[in-house]
C-alpha atoms as a PDB file:
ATOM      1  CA  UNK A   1       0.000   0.000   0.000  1.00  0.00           C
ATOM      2  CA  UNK A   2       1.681   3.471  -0.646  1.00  0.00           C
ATOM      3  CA  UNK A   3       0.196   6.241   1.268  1.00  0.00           C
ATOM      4  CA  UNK A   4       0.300   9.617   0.291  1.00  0.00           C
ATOM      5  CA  UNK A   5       0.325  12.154   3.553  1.00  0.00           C
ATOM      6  CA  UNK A   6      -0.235  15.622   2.793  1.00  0.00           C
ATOM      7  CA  UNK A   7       1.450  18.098   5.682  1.00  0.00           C
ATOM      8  CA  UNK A   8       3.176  15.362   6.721  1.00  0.00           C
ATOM      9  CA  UNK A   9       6.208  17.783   7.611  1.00  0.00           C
ATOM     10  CA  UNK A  10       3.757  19.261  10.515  1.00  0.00           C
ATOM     11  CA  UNK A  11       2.963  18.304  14.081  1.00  0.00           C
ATOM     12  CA  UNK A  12       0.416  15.598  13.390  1.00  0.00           C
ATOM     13  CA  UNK A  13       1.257  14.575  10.024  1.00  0.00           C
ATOM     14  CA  UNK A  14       4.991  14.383  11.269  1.00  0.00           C
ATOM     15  CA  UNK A  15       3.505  12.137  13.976  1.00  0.00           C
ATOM     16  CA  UNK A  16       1.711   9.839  11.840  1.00  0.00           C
ATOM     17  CA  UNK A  17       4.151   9.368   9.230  1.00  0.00           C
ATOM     18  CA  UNK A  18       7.011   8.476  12.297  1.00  0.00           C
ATOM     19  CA  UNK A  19       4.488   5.735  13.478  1.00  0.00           C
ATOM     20  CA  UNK A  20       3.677   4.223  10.598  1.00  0.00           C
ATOM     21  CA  UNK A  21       7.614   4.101   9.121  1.00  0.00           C
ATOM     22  CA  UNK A  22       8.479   2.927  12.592  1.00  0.00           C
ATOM     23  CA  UNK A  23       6.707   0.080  12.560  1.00  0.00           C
ATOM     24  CA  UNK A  24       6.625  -1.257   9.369  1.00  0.00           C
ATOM     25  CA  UNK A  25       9.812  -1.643   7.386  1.00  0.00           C
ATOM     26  CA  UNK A  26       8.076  -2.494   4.144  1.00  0.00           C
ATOM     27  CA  UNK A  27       5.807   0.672   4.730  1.00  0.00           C
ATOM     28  CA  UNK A  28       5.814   3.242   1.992  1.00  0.00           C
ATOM     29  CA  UNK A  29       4.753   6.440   2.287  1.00  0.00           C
ATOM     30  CA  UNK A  30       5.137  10.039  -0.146  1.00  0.00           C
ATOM     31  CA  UNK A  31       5.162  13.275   2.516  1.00  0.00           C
ATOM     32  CA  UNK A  32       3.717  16.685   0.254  1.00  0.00           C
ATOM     33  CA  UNK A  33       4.170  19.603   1.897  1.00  0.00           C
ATOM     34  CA  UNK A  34       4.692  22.984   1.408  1.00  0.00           C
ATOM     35  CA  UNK A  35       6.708  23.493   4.284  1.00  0.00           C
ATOM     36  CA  UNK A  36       5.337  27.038   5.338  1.00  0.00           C
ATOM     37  CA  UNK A  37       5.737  28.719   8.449  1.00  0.00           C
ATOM     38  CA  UNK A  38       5.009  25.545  10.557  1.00  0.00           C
ATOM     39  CA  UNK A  39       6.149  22.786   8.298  1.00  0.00           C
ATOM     40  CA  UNK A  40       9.482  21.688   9.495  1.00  0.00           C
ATOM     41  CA  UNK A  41      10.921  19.206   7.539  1.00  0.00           C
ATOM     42  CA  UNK A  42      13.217  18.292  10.518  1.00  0.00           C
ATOM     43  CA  UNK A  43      10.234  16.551  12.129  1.00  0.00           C
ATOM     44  CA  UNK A  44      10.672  13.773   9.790  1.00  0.00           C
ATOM     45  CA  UNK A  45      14.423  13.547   9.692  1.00  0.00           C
ATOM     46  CA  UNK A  46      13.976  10.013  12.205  1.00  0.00           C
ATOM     47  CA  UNK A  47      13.098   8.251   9.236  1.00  0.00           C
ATOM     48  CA  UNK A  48      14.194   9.829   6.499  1.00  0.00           C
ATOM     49  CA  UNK A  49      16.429   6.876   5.880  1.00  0.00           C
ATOM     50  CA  UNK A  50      13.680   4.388   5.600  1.00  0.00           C
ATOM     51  CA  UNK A  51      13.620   2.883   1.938  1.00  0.00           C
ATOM     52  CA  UNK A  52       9.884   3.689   1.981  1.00  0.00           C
ATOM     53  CA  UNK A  53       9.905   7.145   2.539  1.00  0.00           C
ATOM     54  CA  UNK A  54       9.689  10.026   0.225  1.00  0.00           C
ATOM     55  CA  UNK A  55       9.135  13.803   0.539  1.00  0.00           C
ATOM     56  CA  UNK A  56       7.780  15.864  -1.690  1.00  0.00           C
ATOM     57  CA  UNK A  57       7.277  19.906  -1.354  1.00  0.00           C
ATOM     58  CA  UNK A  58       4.876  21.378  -3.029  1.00  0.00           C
ATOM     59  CA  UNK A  59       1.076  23.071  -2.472  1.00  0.00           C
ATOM     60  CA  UNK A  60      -1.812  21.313  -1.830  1.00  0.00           C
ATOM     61  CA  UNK A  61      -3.601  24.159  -3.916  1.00  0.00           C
ATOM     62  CA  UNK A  62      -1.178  23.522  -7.287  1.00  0.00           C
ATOM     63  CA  UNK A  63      -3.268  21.192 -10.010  1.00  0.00           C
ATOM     64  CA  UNK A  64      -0.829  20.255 -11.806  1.00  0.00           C
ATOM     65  CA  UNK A  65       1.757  19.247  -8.308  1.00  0.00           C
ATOM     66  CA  UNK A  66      -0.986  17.218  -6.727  1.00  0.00           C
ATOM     67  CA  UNK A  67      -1.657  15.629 -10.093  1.00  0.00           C
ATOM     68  CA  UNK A  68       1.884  14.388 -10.078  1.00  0.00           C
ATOM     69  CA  UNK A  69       2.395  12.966  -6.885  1.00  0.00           C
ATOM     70  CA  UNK A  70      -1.227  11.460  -6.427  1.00  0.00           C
ATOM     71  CA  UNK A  71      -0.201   9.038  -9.378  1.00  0.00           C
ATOM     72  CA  UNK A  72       0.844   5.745  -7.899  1.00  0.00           C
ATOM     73  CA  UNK A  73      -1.124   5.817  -4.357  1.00  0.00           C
ATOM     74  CA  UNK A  74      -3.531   4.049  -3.171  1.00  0.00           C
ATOM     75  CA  UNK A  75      -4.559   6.122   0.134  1.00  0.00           C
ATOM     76  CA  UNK A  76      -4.478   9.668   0.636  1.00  0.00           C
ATOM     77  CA  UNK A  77      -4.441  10.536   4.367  1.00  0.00           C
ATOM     78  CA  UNK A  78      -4.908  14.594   4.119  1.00  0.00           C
ATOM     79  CA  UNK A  79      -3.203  16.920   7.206  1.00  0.00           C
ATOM     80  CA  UNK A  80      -2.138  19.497   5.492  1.00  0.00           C
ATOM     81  CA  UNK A  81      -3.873  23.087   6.801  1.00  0.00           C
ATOM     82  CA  UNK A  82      -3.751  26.527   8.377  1.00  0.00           C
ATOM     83  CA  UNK A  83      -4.976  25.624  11.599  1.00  0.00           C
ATOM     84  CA  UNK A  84      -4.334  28.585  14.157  1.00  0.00           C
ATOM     85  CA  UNK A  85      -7.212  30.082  15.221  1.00  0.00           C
ATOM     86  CA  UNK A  86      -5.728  33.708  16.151  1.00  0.00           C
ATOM     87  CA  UNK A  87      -3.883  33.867  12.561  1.00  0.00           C
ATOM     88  CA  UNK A  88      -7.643  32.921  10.648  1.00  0.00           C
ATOM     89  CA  UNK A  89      -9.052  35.849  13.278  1.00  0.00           C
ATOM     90  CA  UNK A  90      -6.342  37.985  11.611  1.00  0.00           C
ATOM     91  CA  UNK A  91      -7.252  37.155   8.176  1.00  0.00           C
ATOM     92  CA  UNK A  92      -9.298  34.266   6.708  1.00  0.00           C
ATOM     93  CA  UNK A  93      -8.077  34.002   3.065  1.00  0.00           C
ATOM     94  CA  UNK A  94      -5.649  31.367   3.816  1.00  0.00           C
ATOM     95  CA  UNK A  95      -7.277  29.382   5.496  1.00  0.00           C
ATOM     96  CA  UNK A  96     -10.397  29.413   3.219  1.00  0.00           C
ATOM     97  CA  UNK A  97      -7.755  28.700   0.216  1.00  0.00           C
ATOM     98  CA  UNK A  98      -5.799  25.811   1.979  1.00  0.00           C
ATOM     99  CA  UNK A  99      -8.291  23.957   3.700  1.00  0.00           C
ATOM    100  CA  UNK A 100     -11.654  24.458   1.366  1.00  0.00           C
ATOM    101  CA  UNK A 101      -9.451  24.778  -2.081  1.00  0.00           C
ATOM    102  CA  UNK A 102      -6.880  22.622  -1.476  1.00  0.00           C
ATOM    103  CA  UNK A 103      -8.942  20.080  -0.503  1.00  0.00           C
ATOM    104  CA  UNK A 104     -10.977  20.282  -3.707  1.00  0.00           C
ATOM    105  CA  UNK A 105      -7.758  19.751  -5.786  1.00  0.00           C
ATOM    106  CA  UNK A 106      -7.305  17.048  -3.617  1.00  0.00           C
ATOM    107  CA  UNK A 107     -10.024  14.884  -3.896  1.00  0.00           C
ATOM    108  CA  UNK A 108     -10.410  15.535  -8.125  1.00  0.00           C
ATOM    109  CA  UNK A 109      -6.629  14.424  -8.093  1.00  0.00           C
ATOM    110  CA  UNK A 110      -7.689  10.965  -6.034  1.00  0.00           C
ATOM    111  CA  UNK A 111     -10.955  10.639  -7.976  1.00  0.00           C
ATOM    112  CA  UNK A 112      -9.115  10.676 -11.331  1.00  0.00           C
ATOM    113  CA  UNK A 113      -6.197   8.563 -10.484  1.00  0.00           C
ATOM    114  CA  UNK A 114      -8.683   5.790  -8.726  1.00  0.00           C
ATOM    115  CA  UNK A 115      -7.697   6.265  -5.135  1.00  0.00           C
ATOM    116  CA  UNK A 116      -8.684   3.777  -3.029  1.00  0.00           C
ATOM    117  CA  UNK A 117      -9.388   5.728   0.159  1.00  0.00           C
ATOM    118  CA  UNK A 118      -9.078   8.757   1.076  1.00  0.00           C
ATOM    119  CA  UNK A 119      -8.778  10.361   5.353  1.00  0.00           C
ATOM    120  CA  UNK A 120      -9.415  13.624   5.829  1.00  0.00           C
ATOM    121  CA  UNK A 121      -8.119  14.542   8.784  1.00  0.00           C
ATOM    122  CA  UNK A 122     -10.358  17.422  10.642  1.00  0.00           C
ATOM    123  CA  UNK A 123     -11.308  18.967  14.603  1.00  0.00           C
ATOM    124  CA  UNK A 124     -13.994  19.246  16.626  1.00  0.00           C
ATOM    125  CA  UNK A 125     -14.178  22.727  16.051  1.00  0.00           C
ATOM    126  CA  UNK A 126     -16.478  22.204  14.008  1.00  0.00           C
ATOM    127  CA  UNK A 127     -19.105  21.600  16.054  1.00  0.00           C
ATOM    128  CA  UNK A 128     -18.797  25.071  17.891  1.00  0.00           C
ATOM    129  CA  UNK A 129     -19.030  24.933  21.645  1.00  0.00           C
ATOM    130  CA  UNK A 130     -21.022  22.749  23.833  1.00  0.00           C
ATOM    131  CA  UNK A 131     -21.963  23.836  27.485  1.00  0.00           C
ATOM    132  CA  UNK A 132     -22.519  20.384  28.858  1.00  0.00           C
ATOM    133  CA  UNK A 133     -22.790  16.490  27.420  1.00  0.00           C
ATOM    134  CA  UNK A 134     -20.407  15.613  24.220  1.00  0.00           C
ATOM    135  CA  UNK A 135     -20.560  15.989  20.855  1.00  0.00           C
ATOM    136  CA  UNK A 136     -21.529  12.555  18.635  1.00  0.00           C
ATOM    137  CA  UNK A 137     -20.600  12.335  14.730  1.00  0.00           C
ATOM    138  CA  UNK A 138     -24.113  13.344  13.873  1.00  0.00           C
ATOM    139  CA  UNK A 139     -24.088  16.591  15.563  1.00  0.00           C
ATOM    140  CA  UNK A 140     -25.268  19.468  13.418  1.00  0.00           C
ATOM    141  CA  UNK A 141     -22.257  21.485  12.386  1.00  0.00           C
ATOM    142  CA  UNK A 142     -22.093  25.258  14.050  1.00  0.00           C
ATOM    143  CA  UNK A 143     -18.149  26.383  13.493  1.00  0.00           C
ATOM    144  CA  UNK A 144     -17.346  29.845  15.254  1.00  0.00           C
ATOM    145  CA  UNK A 145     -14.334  30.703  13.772  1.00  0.00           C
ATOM    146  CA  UNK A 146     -13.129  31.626  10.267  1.00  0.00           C
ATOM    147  CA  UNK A 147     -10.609  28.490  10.859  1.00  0.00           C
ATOM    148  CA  UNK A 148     -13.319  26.180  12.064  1.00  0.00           C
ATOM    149  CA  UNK A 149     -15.572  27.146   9.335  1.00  0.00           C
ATOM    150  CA  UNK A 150     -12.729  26.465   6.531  1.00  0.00           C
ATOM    151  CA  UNK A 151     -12.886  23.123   8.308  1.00  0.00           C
ATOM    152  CA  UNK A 152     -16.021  22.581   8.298  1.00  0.00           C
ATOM    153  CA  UNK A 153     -16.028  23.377   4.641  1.00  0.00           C
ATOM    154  CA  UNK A 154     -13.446  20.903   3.585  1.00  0.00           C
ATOM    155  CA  UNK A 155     -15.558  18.079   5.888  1.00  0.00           C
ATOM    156  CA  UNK A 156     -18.718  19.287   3.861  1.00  0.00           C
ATOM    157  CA  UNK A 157     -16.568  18.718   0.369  1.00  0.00           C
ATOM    158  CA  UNK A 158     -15.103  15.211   1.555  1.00  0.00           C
ATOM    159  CA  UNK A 159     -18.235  13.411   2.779  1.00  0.00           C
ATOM    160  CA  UNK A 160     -20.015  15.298  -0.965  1.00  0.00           C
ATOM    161  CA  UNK A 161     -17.586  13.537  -3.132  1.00  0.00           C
ATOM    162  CA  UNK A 162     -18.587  10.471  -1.091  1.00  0.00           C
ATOM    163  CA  UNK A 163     -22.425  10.423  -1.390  1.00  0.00           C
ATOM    164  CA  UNK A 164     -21.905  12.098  -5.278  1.00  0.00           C
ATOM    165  CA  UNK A 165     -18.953  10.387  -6.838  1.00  0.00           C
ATOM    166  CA  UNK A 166     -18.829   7.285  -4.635  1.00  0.00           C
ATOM    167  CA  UNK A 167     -15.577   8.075  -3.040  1.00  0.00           C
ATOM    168  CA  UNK A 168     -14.099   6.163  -0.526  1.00  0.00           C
ATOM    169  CA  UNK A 169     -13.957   8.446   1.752  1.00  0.00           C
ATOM    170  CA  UNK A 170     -13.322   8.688   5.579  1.00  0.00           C
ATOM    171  CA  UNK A 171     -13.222  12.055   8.051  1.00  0.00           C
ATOM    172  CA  UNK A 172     -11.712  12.004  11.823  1.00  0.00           C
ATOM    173  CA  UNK A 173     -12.477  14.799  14.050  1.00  0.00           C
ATOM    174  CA  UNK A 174     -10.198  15.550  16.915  1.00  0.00           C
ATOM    175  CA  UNK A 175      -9.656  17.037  20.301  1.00  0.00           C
ATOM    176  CA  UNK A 176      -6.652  19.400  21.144  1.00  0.00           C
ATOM    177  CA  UNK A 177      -3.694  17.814  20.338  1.00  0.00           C
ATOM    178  CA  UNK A 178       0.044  18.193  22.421  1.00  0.00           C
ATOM    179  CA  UNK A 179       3.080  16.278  22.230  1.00  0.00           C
ATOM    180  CA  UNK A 180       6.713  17.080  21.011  1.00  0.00           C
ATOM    181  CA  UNK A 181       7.171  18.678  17.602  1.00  0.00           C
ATOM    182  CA  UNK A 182       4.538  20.784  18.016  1.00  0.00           C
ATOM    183  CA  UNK A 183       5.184  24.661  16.712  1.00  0.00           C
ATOM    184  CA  UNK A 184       5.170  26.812  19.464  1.00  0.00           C
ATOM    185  CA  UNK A 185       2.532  28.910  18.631  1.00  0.00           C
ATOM    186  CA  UNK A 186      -0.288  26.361  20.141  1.00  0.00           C
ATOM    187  CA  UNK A 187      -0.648  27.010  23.748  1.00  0.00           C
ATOM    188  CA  UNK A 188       1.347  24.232  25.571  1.00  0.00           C
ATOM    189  CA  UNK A 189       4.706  24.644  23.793  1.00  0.00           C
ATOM    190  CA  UNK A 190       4.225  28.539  23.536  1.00  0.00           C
ATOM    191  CA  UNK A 191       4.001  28.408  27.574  1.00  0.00           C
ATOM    192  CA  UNK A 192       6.254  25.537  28.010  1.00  0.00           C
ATOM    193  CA  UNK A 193       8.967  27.742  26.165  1.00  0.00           C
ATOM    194  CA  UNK A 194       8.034  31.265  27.673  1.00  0.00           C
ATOM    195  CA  UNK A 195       8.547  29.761  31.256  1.00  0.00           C
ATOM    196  CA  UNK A 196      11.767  27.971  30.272  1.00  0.00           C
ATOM    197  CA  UNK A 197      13.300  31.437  29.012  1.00  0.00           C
ATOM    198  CA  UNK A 198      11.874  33.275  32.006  1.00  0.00           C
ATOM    199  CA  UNK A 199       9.200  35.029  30.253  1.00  0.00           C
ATOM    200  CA  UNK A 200       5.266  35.626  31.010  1.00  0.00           C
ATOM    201  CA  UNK A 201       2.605  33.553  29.348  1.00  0.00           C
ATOM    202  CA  UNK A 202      -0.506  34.892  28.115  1.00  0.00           C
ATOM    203  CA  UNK A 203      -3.841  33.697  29.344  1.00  0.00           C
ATOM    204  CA  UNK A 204      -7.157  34.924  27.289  1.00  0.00           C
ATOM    205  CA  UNK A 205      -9.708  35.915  29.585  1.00  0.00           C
ATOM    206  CA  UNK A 206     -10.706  34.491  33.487  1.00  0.00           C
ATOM    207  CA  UNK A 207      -9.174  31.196  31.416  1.00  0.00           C
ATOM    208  CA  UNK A 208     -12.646  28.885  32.203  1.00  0.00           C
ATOM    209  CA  UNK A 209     -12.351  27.509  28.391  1.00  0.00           C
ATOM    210  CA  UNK A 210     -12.442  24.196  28.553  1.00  0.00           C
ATOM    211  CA  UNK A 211     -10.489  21.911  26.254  1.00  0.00           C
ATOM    212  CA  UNK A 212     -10.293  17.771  25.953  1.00  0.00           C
ATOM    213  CA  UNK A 213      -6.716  16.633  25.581  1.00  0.00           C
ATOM    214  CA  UNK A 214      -5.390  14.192  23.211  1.00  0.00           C
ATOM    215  CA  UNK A 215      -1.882  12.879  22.729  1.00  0.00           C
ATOM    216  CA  UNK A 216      -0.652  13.454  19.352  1.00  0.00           C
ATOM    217  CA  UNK A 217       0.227   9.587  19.407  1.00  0.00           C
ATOM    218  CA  UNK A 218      -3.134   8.651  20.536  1.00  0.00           C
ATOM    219  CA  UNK A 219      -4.497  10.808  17.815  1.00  0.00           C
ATOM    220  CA  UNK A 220      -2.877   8.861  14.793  1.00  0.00           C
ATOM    221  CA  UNK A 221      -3.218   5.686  16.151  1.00  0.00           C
ATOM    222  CA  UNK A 222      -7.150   6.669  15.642  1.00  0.00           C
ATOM    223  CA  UNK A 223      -6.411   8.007  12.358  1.00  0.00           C
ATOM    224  CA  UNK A 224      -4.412   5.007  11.439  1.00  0.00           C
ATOM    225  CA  UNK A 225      -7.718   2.710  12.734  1.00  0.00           C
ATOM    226  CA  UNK A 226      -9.821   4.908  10.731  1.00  0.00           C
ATOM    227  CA  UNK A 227      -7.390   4.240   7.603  1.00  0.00           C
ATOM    228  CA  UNK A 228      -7.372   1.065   7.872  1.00  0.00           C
ATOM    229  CA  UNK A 229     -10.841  -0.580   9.354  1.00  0.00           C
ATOM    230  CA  UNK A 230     -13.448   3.026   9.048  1.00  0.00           C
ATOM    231  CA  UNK A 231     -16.685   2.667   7.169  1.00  0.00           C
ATOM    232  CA  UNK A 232     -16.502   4.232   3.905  1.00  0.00           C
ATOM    233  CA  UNK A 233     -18.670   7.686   4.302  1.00  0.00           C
ATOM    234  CA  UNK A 234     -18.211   7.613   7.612  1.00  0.00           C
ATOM    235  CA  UNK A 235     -16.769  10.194  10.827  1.00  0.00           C
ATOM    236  CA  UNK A 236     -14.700   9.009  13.733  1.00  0.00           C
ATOM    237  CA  UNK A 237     -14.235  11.466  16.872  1.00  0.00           C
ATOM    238  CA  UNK A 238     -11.272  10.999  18.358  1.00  0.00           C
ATOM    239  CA  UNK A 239     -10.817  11.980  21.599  1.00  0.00           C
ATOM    240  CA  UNK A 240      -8.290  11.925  24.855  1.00  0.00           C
ATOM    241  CA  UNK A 241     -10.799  12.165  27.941  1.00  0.00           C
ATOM    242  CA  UNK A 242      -9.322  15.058  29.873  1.00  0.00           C
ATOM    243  CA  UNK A 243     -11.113  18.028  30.182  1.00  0.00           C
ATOM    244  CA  UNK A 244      -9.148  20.698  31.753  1.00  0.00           C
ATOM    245  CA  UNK A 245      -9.810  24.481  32.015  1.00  0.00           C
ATOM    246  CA  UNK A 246      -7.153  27.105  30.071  1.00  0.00           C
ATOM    247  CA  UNK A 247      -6.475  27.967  33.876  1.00  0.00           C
ATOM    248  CA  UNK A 248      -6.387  24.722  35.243  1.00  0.00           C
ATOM    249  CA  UNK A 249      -3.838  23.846  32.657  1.00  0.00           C
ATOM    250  CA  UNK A 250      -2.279  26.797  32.545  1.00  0.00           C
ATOM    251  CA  UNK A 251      -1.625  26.320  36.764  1.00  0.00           C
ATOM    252  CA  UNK A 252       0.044  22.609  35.518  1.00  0.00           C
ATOM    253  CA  UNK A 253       2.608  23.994  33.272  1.00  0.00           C
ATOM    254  CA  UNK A 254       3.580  26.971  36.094  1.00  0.00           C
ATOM    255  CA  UNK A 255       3.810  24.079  38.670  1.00  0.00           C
ATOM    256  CA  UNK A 256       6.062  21.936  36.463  1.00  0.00           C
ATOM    257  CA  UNK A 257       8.491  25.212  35.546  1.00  0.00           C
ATOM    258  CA  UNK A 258       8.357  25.949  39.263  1.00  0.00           C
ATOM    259  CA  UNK A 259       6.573  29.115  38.155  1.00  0.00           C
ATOM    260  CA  UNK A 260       4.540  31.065  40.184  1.00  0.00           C
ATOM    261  CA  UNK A 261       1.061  32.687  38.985  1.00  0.00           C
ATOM    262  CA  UNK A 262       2.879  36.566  39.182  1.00  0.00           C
ATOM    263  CA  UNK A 263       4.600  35.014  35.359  1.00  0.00           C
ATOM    264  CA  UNK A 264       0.595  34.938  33.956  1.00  0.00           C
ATOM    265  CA  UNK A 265      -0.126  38.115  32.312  1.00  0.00           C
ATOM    266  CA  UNK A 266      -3.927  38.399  31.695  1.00  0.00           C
ATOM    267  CA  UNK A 267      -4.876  39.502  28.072  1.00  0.00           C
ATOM    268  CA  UNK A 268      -8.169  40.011  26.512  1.00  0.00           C
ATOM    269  CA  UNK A 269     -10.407  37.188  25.693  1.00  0.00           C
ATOM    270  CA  UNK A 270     -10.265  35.476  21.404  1.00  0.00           C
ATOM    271  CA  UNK A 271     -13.329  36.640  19.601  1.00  0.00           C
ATOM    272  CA  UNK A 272     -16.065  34.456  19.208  1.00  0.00           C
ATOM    273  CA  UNK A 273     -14.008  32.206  22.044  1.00  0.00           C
ATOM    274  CA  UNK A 274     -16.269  28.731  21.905  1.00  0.00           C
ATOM    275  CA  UNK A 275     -16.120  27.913  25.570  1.00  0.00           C
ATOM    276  CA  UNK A 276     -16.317  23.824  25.708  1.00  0.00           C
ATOM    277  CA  UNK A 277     -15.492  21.215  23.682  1.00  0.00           C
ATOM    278  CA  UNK A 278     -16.020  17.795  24.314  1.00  0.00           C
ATOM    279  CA  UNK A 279     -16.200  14.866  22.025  1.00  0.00           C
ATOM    280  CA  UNK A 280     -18.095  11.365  22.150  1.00  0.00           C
ATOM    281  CA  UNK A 281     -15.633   8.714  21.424  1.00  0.00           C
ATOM    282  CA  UNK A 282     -18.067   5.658  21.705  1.00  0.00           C
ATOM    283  CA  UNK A 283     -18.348   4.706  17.309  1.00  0.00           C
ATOM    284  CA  UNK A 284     -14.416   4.818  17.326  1.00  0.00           C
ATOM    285  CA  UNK A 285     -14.351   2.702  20.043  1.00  0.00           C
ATOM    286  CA  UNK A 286     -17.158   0.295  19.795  1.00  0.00           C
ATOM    287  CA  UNK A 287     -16.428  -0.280  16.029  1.00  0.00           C
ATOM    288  CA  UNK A 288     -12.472   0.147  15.529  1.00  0.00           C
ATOM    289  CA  UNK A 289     -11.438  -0.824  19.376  1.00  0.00           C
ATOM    290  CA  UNK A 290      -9.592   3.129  19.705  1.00  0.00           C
ATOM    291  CA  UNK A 291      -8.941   3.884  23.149  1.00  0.00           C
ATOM    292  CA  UNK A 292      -6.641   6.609  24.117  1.00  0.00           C
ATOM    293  CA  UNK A 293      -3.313   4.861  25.725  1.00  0.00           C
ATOM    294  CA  UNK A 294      -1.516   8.142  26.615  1.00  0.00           C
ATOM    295  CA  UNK A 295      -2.343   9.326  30.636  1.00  0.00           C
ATOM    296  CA  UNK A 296      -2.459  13.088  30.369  1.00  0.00           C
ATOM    297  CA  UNK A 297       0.232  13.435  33.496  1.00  0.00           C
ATOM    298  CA  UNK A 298       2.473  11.392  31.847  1.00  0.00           C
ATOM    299  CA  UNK A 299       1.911  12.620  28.506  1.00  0.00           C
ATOM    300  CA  UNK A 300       2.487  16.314  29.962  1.00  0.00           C
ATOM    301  CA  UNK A 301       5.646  15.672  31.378  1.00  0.00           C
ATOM    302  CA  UNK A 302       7.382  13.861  28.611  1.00  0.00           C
ATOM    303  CA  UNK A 303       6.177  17.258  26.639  1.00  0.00           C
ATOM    304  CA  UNK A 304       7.623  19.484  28.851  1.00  0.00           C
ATOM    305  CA  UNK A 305      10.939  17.455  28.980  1.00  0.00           C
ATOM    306  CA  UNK A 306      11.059  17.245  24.721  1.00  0.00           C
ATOM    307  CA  UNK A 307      11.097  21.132  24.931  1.00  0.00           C
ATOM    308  CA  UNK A 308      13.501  21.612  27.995  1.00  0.00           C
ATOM    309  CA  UNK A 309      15.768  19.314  25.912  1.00  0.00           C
ATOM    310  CA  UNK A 310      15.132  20.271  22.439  1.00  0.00           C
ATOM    311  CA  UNK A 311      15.904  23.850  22.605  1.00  0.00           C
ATOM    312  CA  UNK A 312      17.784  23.796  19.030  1.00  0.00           C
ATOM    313  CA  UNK A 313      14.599  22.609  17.606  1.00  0.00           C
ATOM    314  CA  UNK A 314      12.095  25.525  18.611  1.00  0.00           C
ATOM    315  CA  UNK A 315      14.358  28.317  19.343  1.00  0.00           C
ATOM    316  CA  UNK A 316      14.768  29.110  15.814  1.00  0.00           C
ATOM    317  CA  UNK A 317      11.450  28.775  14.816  1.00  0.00           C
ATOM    318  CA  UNK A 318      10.089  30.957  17.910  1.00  0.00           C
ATOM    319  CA  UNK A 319      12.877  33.855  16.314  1.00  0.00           C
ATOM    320  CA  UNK A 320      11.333  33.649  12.823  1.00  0.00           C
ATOM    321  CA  UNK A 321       7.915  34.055  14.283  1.00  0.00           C
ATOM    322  CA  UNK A 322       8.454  36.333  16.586  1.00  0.00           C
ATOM    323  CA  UNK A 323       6.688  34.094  18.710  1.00  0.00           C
ATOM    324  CA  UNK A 324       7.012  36.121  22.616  1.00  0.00           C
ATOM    325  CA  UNK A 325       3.598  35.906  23.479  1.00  0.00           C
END
């Protein structure tokens, strides 16, 4: 089976593609990626020996590229996006053109080279906020955000070329993701590496959004379940059953930086700030056997200790960005 992983240079996609090579030496998998601000190509130097592995730049957006390097595979599992909420707040083009266009291209590309299946990776974002219960798969739709709704969009798209062109075609929906590789503009790294350089960390609001937590290695084993056993047409949630408050984990990450709560500087609340999310994991579960393996203590420290020890990785990228707060 050659797989075709599209961001695979980013946090998740990274991820996946690490697990997959890991495990199978006969695996073979093409990364495209554009590498933009938070591709790092780096992420996937562990197995950038393996005889199966090949990397491609290029945009998800370009006809002609996607044309080329969709030849030849039989699964496309799709990452690649502009995913930061605060940049889409700031302006929504890209993420309308990446996520909504790009997956278009996409899925004409797979149609016309006979794709066997094709994952499209998305959030539970989507489903705006919920003040109490969880979201299931057949939940109405209500994004809040011009990056949720480009999301929502591209979900929309995938499960259409299902029902019109009979498309293999699976969607996942996840919780917040952490781990190691992630860029440091999502909230754990950025205050992970703000406290380890002495600096404050920003917290929107009275910080009572509430957020599940997923490993990023939990995640993609879901995804790769979904891949490989998910009902054609179908959506998976996949979740990591912790539900934590912005303060609540902001006061973890202080604690484990022997920080006090004098390094929080208050700033004002996101727009249109969804205030819960929380997602029903049962169909994964029941159908695929996904559970999440990952204890959120243990997963948080390991984090914290990948950034405390892999300062050449994210100092660089934090300078770029001008990533300070």
């Amino acid at each position: 089976m050659r797989i075709l992983v599209t961001g695979g240079a980013g946090f998740i996609g990274s991820e996946f593609v690490r697990q997959l090579l890991g495990a199978d030496p006969t695996a073979r998998i093409t990364v495209l990626d554009k590498l933009t601000y938070s591709g790092v190509e780096a992420n996937l130097a562990p197995v950038a020996d393996h005889p199966g592995y090949a990397f491609v730049q290029g945009d998800i957006c370009d006809v002609d590229a996607v044309d080329r390097v969709m030849a030849g595979h039989d699964v496309v599992v799709h990452f690649a996006a502009e995913s930061h909420v605060d940049r889409s707040i700031e302006g929504a083009g890209p993420f309308v053109l990446t996520n909504v266009v790009g997956t278009q291209v996409l899925l004409d590309a797979a149609r016309k080279h006979g794709v066997a299946r094709f994952v499209h990776v998305s959030t539970d974002e989507v489903y705006g906020s919920i003040s109490e219960g969880s979201w299931t798969e057949t939940w109405p739709l209500a994004p809040n955000s011009p990056y949720s709704a480009s999301k929502a969009g591209s979900d929309l798209l995938a499960l259409a070329y299902h029902r019109t062109h009979g498309m293999d075609v699976v969607v996942t929906r996840c919780s917040n993701n952490y781990g190691h590789y992630q860029f440091p503009e999502k909230v754990i790294p950025l205050f992970t590496t703000n406290l380890l350089d002495g600096k404050k960390v920003p917290l929107y609001g009275e910080g009572g959004n509430i957020r599940d937590w997923l490993h990023v290695s939990d995640h993609c084993r879901g995804i790769e379940l979904a891949m490989r056993k998910g009902r054609a047409g179908e959506v998976y949630n996949i979740g990591g059953g912790t539900e934590l408050t912005n303060k609540e984990l902001t006061g973890l990450l202080l604690e484990a930086a022997g920080a006090d709560w004098d390094m929080v500087e208050r700033v004002a609340d996101r727009k249109g700030h969804d205030l819960r999310y929380s997602l029903d994991i049962s169909k994964i579960s029941e159908e695929l056997g996904y559970a999440p393996q990952v204890r959120f203590e243990d997963g948080l420290a390991a984090t914290i200790a990948w950034y405390r020890e892999n300062r050449a990785w994210w100092e660089p990228l934090k300078a770029r960005t001008g990533l300070t707060g």
